[in-house]
C-alpha atoms as a PDB file:
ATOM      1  CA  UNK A   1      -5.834 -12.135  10.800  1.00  0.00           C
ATOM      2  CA  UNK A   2      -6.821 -10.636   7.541  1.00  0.00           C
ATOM      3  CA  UNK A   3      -8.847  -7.540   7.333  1.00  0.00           C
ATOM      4  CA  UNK A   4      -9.819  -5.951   4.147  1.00  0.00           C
ATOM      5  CA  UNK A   5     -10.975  -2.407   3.177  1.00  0.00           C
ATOM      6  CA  UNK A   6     -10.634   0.324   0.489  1.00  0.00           C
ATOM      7  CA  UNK A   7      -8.128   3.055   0.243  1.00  0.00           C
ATOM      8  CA  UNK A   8     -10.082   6.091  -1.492  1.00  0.00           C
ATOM      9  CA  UNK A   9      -7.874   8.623  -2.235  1.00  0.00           C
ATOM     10  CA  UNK A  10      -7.909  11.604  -5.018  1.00  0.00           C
ATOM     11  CA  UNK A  11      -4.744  11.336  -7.646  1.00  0.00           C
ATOM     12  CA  UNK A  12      -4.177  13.471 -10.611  1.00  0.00           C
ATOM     13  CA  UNK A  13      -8.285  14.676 -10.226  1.00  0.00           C
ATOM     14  CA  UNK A  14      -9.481  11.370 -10.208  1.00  0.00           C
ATOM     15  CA  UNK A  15     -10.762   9.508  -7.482  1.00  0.00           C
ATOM     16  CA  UNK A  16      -9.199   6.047  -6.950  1.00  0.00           C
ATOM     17  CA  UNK A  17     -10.148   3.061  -4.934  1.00  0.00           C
ATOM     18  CA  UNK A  18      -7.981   0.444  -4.023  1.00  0.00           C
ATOM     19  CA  UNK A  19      -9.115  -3.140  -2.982  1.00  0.00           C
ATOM     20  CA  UNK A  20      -6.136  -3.774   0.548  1.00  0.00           C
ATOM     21  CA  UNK A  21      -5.677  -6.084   3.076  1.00  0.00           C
ATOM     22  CA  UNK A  22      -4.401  -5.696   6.935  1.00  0.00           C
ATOM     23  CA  UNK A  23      -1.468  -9.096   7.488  1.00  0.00           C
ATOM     24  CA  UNK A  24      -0.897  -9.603  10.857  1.00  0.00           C
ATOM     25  CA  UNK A  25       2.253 -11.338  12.625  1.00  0.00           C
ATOM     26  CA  UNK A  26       3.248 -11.821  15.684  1.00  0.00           C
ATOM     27  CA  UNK A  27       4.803  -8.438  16.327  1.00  0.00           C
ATOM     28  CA  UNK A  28       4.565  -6.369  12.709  1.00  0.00           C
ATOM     29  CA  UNK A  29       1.827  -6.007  10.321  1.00  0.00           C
ATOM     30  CA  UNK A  30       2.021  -5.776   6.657  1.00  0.00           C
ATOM     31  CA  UNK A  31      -0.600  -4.100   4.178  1.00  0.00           C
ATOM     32  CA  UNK A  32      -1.092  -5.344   0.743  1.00  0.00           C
ATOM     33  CA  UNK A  33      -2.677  -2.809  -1.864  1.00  0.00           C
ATOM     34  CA  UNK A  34      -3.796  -4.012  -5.202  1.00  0.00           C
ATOM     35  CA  UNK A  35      -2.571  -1.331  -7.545  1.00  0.00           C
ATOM     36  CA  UNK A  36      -3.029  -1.985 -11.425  1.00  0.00           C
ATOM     37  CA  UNK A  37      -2.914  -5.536 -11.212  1.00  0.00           C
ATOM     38  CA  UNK A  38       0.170  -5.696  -9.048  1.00  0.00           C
ATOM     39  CA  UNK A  39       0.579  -6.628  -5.372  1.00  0.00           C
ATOM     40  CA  UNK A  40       2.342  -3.360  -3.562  1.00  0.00           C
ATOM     41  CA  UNK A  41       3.262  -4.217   0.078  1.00  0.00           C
ATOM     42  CA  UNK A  42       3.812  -1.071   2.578  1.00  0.00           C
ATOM     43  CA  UNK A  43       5.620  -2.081   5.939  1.00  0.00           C
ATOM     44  CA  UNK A  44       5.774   0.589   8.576  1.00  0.00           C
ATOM     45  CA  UNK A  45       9.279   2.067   8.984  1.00  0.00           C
ATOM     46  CA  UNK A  46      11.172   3.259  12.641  1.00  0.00           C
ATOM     47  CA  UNK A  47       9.860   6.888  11.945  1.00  0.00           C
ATOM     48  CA  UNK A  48       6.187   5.700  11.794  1.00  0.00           C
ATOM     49  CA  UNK A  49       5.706   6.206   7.967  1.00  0.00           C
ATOM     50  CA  UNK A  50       4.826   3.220   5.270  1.00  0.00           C
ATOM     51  CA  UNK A  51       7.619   2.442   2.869  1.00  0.00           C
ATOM     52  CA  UNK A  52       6.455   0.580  -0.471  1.00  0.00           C
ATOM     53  CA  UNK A  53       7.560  -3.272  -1.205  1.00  0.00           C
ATOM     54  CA  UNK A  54       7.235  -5.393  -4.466  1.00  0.00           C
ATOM     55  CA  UNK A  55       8.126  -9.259  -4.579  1.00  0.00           C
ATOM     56  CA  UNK A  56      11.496  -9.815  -6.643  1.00  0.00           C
ATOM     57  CA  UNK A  57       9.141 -12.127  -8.971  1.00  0.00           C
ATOM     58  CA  UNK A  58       7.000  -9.458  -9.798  1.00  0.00           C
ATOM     59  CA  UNK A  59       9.641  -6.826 -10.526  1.00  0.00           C
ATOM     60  CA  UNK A  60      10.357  -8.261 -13.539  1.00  0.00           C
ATOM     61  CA  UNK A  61       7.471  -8.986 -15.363  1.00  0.00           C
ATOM     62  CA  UNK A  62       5.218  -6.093 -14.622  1.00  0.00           C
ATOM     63  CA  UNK A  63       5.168  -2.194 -15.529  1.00  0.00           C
ATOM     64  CA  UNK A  64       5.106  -0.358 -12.046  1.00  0.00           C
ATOM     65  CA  UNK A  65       3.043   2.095 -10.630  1.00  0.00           C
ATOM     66  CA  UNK A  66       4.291   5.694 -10.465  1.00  0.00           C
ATOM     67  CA  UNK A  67       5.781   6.629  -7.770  1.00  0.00           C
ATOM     68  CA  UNK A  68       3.766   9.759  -7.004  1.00  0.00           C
ATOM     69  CA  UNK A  69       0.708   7.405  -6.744  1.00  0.00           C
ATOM     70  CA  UNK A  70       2.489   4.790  -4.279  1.00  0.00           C
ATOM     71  CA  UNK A  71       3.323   7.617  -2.209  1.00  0.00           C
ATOM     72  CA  UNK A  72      -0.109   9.258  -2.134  1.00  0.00           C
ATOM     73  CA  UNK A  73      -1.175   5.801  -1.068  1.00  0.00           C
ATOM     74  CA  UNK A  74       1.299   5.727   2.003  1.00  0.00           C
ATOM     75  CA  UNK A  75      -0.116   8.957   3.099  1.00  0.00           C
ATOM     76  CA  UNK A  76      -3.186   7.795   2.860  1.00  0.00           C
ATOM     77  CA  UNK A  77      -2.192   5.052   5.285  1.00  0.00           C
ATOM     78  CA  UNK A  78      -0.326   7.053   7.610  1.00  0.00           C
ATOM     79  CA  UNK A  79      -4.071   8.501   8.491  1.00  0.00           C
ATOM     80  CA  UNK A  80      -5.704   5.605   9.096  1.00  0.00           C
ATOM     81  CA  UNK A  81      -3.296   4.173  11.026  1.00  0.00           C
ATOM     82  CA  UNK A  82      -1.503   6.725  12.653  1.00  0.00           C
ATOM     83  CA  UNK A  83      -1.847   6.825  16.459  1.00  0.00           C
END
């Protein structure tokens, strides 16, 4: 299953939207977050927070995000999904 929706969230005084998507296994989920052209995948961790995953491929060719801004974005999933 596949479910898409929008992370709004407020960085540096600007509002941002970003395009996600909900990956379902069997027992885990995934959620990928566009974020400037790049794929960012957050996995939830054993203390119920989201930690932040590129693909090895992409590491090398592409100018990351800061990291301020990935973790405003796992905060921003820790409320939606949080219990």
């Amino acid at each position: 299953m596949n479910e898409q929706f929008d992370i709004r969230l407020v960085y540096q005084g600007k509002e941002c939207i970003f395009n996600a998507a909900l990956l379902t296994t069997a027992y885990s989920y995934r959620i990928k977050v566009r974020v400037d052209e790049l794929d960012i995948f957050y996995e939830p961790d054993e203390e119920q927070n989201f930690r932040a995953i590129v693909n090895y491929e992409d590491s090398n060719n592409t100018k990351f995000p800061d990291k301020a801004l990935l973790g405003e974005i796992s905060n921003a999933l820790i409320l939606l999904f949080k219990d």
